[in-house]
PDB file of N, CA and C in Angstrom:
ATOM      1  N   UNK A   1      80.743   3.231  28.995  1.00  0.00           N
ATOM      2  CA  UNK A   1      80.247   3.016  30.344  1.00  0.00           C
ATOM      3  C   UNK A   1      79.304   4.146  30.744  1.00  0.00           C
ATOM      4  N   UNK A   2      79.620   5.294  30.102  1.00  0.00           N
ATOM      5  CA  UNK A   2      78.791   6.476  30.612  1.00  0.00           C
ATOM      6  C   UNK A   2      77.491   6.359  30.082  1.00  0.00           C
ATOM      7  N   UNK A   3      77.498   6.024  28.928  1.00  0.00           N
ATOM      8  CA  UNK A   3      76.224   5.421  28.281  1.00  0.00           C
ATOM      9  C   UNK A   3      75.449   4.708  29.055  1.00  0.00           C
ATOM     10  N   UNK A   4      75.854   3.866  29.251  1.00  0.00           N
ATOM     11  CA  UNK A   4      75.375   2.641  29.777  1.00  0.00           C
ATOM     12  C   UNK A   4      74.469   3.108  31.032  1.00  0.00           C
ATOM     13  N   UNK A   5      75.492   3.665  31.751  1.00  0.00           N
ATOM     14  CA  UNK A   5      75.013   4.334  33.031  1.00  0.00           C
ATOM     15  C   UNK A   5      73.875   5.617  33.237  1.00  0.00           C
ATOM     16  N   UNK A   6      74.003   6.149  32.072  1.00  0.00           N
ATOM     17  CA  UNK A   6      72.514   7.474  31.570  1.00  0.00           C
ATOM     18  C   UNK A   6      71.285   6.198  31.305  1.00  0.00           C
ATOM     19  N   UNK A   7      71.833   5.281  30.495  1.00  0.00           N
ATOM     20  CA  UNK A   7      70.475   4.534  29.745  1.00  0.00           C
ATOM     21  C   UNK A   7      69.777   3.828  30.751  1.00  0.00           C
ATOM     22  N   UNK A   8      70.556   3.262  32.247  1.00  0.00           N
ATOM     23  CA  UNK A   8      69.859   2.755  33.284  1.00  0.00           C
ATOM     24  C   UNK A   8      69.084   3.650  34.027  1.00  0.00           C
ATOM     25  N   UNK A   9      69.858   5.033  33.902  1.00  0.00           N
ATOM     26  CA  UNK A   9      69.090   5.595  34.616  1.00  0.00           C
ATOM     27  C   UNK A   9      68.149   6.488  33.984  1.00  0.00           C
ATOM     28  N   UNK A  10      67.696   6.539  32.727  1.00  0.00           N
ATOM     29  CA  UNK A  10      66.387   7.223  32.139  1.00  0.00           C
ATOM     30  C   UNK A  10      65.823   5.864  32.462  1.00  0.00           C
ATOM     31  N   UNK A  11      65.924   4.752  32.172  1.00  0.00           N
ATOM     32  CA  UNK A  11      64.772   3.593  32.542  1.00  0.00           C
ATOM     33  C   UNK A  11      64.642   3.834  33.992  1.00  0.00           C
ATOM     34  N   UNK A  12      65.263   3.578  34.904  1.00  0.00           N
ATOM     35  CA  UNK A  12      64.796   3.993  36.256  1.00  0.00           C
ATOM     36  C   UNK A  12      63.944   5.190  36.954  1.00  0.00           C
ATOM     37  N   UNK A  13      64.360   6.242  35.864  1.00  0.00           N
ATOM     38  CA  UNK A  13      63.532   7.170  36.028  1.00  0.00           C
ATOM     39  C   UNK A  13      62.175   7.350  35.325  1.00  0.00           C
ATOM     40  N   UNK A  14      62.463   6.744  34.291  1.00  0.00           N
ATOM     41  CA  UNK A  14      60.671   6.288  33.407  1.00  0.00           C
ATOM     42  C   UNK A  14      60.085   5.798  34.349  1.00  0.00           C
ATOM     43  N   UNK A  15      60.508   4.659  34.955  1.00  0.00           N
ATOM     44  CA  UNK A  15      59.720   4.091  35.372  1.00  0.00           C
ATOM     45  C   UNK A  15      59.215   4.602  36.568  1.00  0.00           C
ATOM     46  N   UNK A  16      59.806   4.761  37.753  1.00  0.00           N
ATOM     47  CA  UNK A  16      59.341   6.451  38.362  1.00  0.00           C
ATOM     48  C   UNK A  16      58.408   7.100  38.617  1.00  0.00           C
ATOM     49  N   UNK A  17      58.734   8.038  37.503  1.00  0.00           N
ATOM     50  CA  UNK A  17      57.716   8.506  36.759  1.00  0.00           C
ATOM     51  C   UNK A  17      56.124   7.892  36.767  1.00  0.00           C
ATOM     52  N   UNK A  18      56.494   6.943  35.645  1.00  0.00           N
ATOM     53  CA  UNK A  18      55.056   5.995  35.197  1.00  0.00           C
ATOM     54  C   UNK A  18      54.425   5.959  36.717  1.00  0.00           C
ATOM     55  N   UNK A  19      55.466   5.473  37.575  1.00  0.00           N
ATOM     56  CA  UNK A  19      54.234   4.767  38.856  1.00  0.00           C
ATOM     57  C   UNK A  19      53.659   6.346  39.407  1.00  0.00           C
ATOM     58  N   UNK A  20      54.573   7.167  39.588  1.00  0.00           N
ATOM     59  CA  UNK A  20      53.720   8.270  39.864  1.00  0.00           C
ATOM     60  C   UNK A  20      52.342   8.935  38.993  1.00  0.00           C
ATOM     61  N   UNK A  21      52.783   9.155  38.228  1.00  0.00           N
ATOM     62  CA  UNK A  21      51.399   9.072  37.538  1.00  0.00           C
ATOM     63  C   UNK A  21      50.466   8.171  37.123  1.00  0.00           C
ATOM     64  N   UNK A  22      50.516   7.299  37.585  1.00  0.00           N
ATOM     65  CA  UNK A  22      49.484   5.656  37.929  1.00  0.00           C
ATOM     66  C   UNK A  22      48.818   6.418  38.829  1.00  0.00           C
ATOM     67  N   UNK A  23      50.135   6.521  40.225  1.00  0.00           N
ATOM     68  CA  UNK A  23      49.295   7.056  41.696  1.00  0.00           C
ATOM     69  C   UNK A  23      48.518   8.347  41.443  1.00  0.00           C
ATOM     70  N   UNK A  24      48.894   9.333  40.490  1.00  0.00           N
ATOM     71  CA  UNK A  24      47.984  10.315  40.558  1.00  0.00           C
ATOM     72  C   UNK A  24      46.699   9.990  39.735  1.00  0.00           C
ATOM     73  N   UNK A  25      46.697   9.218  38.287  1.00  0.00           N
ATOM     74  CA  UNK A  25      45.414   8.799  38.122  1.00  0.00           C
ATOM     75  C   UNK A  25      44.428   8.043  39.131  1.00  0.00           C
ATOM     76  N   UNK A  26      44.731   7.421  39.794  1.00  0.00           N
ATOM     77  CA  UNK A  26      44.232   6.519  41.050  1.00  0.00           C
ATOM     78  C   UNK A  26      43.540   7.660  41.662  1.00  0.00           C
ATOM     79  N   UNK A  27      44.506   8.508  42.258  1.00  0.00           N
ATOM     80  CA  UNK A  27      44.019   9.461  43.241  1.00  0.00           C
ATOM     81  C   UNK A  27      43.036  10.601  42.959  1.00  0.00           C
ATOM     82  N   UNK A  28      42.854  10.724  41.324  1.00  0.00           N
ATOM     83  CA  UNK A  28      42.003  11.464  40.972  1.00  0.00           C
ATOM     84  C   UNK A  28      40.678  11.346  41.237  1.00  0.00           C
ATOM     85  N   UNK A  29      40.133  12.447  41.389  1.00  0.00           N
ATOM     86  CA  UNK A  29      38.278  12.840  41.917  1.00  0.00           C
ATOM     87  C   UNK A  29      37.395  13.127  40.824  1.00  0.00           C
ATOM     88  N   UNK A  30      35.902  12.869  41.081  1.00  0.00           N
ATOM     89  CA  UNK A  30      35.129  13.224  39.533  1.00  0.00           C
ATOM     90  C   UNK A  30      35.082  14.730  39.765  1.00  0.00           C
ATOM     91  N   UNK A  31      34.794  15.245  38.886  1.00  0.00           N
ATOM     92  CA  UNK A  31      34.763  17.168  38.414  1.00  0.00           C
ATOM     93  C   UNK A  31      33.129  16.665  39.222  1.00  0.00           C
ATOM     94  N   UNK A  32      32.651  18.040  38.844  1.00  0.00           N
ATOM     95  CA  UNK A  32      31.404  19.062  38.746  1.00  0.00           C
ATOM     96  C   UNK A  32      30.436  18.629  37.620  1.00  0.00           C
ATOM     97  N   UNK A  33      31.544  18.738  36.858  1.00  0.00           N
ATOM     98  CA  UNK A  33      30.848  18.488  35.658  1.00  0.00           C
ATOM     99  C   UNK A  33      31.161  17.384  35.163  1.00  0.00           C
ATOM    100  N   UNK A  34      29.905  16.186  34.226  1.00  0.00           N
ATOM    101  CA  UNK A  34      29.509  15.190  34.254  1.00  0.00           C
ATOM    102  C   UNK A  34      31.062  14.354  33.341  1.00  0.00           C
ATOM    103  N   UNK A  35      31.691  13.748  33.512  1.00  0.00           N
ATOM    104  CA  UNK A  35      32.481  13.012  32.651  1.00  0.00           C
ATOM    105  C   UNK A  35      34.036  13.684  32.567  1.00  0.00           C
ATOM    106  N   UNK A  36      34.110  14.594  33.417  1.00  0.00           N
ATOM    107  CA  UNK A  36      35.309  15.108  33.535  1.00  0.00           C
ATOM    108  C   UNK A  36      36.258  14.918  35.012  1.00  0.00           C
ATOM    109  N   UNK A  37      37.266  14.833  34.993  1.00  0.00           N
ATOM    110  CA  UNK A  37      37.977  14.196  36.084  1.00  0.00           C
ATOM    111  C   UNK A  37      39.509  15.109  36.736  1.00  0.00           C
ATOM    112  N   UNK A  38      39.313  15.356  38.256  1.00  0.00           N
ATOM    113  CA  UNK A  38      40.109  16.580  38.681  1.00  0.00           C
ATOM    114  C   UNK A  38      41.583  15.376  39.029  1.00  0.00           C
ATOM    115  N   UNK A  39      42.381  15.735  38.712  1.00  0.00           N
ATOM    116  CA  UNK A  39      44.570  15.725  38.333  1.00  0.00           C
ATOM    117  C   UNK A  39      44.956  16.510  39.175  1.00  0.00           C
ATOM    118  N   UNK A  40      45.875  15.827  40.493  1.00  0.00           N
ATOM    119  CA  UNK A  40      46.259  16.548  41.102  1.00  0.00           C
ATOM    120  C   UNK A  40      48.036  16.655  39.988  1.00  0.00           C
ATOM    121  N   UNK A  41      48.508  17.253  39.548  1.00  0.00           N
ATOM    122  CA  UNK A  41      49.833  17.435  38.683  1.00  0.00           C
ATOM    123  C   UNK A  41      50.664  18.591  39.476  1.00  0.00           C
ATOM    124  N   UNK A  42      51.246  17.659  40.177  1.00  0.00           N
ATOM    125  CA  UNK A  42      52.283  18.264  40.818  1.00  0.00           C
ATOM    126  C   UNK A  42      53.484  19.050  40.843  1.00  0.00           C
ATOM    127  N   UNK A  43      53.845  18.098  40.010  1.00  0.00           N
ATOM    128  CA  UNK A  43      55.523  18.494  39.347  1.00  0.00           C
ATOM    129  C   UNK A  43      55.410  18.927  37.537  1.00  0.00           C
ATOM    130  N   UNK A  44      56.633  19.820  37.320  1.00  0.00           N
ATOM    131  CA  UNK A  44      57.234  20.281  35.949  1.00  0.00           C
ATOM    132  C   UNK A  44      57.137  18.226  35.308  1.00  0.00           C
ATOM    133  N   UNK A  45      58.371  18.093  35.640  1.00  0.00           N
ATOM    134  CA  UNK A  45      58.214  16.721  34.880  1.00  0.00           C
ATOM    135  C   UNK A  45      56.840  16.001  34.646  1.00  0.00           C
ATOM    136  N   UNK A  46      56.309  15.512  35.402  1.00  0.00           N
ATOM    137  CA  UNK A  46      54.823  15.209  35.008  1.00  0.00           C
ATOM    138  C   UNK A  46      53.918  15.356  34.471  1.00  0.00           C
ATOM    139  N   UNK A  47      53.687  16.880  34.377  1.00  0.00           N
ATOM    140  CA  UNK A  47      53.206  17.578  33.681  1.00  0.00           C
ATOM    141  C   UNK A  47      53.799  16.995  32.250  1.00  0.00           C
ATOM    142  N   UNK A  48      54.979  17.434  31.725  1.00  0.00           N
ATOM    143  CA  UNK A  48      55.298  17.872  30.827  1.00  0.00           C
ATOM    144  C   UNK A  48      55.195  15.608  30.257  1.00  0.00           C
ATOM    145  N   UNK A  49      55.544  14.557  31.004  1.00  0.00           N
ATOM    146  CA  UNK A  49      55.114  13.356  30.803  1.00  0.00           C
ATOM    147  C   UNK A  49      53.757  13.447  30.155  1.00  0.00           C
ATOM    148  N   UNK A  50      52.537  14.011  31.077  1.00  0.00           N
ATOM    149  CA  UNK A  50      51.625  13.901  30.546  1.00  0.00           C
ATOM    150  C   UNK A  50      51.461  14.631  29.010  1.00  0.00           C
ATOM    151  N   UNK A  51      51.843  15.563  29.039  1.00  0.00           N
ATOM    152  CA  UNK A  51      51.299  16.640  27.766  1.00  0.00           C
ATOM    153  C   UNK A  51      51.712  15.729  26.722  1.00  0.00           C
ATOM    154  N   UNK A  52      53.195  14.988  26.777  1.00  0.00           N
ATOM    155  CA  UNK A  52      53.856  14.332  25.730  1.00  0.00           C
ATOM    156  C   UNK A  52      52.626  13.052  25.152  1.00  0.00           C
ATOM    157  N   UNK A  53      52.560  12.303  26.363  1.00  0.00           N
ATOM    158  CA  UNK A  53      51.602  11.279  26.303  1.00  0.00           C
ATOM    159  C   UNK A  53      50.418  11.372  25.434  1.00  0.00           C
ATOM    160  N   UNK A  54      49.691  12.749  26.208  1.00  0.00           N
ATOM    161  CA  UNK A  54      48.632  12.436  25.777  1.00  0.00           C
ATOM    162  C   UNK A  54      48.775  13.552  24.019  1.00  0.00           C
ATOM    163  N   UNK A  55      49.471  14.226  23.733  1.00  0.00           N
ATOM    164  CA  UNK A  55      49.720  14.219  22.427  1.00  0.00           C
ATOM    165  C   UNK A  55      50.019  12.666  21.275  1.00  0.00           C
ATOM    166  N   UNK A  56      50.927  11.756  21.913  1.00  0.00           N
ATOM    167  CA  UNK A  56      50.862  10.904  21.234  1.00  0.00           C
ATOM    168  C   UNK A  56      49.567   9.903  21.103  1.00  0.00           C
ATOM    169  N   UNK A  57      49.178  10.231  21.905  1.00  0.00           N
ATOM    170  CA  UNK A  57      47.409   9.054  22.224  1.00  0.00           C
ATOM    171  C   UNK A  57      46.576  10.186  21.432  1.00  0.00           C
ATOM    172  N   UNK A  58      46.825  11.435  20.660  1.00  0.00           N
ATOM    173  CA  UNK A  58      45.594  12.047  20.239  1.00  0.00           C
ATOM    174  C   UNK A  58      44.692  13.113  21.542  1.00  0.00           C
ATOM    175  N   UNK A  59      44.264  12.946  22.579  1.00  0.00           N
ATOM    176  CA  UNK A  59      43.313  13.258  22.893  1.00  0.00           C
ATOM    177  C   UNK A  59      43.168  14.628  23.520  1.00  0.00           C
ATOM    178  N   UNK A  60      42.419  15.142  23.723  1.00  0.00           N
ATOM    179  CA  UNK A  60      42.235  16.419  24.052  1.00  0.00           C
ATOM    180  C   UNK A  60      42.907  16.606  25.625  1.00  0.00           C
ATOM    181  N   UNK A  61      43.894  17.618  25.761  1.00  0.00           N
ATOM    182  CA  UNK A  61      44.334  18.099  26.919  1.00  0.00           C
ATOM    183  C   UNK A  61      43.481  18.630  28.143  1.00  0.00           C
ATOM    184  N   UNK A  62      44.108  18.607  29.032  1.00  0.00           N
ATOM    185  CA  UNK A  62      43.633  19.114  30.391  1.00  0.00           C
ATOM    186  C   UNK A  62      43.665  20.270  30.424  1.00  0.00           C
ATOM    187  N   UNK A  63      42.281  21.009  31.234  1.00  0.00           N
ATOM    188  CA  UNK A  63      41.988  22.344  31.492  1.00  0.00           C
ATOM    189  C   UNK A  63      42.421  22.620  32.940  1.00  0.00           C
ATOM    190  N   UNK A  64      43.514  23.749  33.129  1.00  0.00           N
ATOM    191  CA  UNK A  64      43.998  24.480  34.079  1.00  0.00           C
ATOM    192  C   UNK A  64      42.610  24.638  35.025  1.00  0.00           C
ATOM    193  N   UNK A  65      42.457  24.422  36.146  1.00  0.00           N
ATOM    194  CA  UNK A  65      41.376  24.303  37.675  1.00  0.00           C
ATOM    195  C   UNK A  65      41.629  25.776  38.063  1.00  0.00           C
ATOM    196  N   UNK A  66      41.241  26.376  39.015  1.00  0.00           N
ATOM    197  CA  UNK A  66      41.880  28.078  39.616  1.00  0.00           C
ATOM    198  C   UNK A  66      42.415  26.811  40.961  1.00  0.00           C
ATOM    199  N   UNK A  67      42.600  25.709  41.233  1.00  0.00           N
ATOM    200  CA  UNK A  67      42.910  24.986  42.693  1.00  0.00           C
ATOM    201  C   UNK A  67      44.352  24.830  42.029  1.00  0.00           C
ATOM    202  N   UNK A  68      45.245  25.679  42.454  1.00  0.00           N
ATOM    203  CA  UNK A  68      47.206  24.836  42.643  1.00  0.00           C
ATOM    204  C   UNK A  68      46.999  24.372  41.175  1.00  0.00           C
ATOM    205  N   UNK A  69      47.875  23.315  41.831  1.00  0.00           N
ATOM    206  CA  UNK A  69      48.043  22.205  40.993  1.00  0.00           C
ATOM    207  C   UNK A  69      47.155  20.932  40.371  1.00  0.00           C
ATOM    208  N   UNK A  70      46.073  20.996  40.484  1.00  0.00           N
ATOM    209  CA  UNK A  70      44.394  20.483  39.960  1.00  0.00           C
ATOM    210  C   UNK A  70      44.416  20.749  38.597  1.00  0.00           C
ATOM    211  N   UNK A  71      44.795  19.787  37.848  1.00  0.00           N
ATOM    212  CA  UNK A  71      44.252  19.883  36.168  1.00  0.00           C
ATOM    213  C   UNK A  71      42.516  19.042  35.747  1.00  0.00           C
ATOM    214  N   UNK A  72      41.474  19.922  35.272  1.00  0.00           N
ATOM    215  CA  UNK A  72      40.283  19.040  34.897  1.00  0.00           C
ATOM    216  C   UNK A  72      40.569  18.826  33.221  1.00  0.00           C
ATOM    217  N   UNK A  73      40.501  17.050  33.383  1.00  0.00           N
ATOM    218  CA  UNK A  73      40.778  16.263  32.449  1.00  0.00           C
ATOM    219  C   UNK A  73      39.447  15.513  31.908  1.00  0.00           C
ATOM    220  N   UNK A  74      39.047  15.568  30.523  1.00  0.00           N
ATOM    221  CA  UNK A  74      37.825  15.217  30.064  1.00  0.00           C
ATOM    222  C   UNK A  74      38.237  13.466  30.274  1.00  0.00           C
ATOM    223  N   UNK A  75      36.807  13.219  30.394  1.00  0.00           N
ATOM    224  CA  UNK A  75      36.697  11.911  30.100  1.00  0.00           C
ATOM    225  C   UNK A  75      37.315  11.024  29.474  1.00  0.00           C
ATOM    226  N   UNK A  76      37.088  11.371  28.154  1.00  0.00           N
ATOM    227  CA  UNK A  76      38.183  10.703  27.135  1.00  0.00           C
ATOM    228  C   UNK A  76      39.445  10.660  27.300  1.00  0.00           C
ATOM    229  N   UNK A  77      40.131  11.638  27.689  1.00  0.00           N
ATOM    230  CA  UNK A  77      41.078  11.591  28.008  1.00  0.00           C
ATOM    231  C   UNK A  77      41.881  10.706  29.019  1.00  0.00           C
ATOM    232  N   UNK A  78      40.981  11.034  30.330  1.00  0.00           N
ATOM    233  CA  UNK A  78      41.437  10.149  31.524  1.00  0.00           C
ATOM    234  C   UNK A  78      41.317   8.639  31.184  1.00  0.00           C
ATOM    235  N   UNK A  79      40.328   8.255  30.508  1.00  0.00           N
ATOM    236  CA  UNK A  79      40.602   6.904  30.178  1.00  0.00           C
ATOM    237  C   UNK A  79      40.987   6.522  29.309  1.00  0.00           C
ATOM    238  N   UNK A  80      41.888   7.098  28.419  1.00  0.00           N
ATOM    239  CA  UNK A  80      42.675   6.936  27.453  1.00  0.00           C
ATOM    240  C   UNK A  80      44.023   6.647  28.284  1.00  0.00           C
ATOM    241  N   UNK A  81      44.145   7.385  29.249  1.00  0.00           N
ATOM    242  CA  UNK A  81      45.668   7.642  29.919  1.00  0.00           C
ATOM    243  C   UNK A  81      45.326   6.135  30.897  1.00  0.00           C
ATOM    244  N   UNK A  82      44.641   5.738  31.396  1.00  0.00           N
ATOM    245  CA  UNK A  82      43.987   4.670  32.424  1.00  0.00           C
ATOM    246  C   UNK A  82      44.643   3.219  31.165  1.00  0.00           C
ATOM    247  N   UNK A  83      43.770   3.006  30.313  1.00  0.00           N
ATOM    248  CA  UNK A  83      44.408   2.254  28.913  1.00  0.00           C
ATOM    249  C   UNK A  83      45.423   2.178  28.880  1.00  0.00           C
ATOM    250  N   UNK A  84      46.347   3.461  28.929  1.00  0.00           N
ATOM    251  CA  UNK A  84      47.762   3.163  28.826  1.00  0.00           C
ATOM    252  C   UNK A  84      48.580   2.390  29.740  1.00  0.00           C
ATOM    253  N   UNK A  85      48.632   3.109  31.121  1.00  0.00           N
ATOM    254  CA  UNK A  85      48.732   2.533  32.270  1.00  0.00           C
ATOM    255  C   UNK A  85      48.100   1.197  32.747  1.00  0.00           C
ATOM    256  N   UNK A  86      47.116   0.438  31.697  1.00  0.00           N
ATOM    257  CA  UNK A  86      46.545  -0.959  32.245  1.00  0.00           C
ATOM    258  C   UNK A  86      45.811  -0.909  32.965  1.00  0.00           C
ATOM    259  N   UNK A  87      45.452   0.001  33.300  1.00  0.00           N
ATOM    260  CA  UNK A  87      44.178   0.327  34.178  1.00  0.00           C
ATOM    261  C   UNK A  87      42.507  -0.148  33.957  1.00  0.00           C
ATOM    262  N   UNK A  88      42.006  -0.185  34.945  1.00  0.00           N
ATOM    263  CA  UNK A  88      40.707  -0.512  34.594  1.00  0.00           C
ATOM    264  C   UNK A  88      39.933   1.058  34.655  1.00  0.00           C
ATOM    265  N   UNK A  89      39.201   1.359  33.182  1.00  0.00           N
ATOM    266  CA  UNK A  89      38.452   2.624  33.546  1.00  0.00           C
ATOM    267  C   UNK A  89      37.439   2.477  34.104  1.00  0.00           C
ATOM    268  N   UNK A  90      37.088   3.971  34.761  1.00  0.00           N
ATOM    269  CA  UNK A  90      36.557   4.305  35.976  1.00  0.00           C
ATOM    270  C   UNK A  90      35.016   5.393  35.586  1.00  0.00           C
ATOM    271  N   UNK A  91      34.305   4.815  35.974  1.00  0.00           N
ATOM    272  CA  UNK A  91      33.069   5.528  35.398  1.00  0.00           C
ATOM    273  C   UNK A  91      32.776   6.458  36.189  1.00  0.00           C
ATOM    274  N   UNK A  92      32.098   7.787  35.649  1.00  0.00           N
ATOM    275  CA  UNK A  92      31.845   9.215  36.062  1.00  0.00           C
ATOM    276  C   UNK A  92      30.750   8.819  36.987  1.00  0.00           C
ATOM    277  N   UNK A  93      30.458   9.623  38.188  1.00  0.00           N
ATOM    278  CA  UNK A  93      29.732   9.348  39.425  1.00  0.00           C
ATOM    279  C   UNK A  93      29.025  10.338  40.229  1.00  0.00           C
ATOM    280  N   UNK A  94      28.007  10.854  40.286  1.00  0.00           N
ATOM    281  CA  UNK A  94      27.976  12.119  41.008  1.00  0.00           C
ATOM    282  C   UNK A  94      28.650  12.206  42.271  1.00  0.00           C
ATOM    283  N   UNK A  95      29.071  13.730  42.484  1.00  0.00           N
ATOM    284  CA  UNK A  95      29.542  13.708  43.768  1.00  0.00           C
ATOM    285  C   UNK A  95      29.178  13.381  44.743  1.00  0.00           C
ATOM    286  N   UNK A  96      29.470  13.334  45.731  1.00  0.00           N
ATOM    287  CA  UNK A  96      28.829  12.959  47.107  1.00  0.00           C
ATOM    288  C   UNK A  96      28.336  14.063  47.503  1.00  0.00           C
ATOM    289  N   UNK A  97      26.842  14.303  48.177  1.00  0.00           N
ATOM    290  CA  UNK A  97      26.168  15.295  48.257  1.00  0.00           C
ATOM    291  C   UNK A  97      26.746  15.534  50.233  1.00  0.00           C
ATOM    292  N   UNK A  98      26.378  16.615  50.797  1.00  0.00           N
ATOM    293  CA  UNK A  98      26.833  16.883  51.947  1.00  0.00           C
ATOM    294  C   UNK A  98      25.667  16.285  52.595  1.00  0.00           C
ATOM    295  N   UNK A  99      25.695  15.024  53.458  1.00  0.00           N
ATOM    296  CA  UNK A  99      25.102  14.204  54.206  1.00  0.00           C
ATOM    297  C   UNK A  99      24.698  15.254  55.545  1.00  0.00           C
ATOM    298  N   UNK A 100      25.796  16.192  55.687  1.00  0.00           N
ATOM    299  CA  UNK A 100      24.996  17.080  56.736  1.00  0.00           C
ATOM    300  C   UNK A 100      24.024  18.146  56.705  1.00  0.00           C
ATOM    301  N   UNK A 101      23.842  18.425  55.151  1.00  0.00           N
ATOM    302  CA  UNK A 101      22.640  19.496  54.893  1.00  0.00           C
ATOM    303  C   UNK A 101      21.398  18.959  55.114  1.00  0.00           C
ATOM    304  N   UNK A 102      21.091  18.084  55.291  1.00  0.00           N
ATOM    305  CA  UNK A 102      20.000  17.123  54.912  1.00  0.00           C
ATOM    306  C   UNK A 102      18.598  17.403  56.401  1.00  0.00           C
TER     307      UNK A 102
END
């Protein structure tokens, strides 16, 4: 029974998980630089979801931001992780320029 009761609850918590980091890919912004994409990564667990992930998908890891908790994630990457999640990828965009300098 104790079994039983851990194994519902790592699936409950995968899953969790997964939607949270759906919502943080969603919520992610384009970088500075052309094809790279800013991760807000909040939490230990998530983090450590992602690192696992994207080791098993191959692709090159996220570079530490000097902003908190802001990981910049290359291109490839982010839409590798987007793929996983079923996502539709999201093409690089310049920023929005300040409409009030103008």
């Amino acid at each position: 029974m104790v079994s039983k009761a851990i194994a519902r609850y790592k699936v409950g918590l995968d899953a969790h998980v997964d939607a949270i980091l759906t919502q943080l890919l969603e919520e992610a912004t384009f970088d500075s630089t052309p094809n790279w994409f800013r991760v807000r990564v909040p939490s230990e667990l998530a983090h450590e979801r992602l690192d696992n992930l994207i080791e098993v998908l191959s692709v090159p890891g996220p570079v530490a931001s000097q902003i908190g908790t802001i990981y910049r994630f290359p291109g490839s990457t982010y839409h590798a992780l987007w793929k996983h999640y079923g996502l539709a990828a999201r093409k690089w965009q310049e920023p929005p320029t300040n409409v009030l300098a103008a």
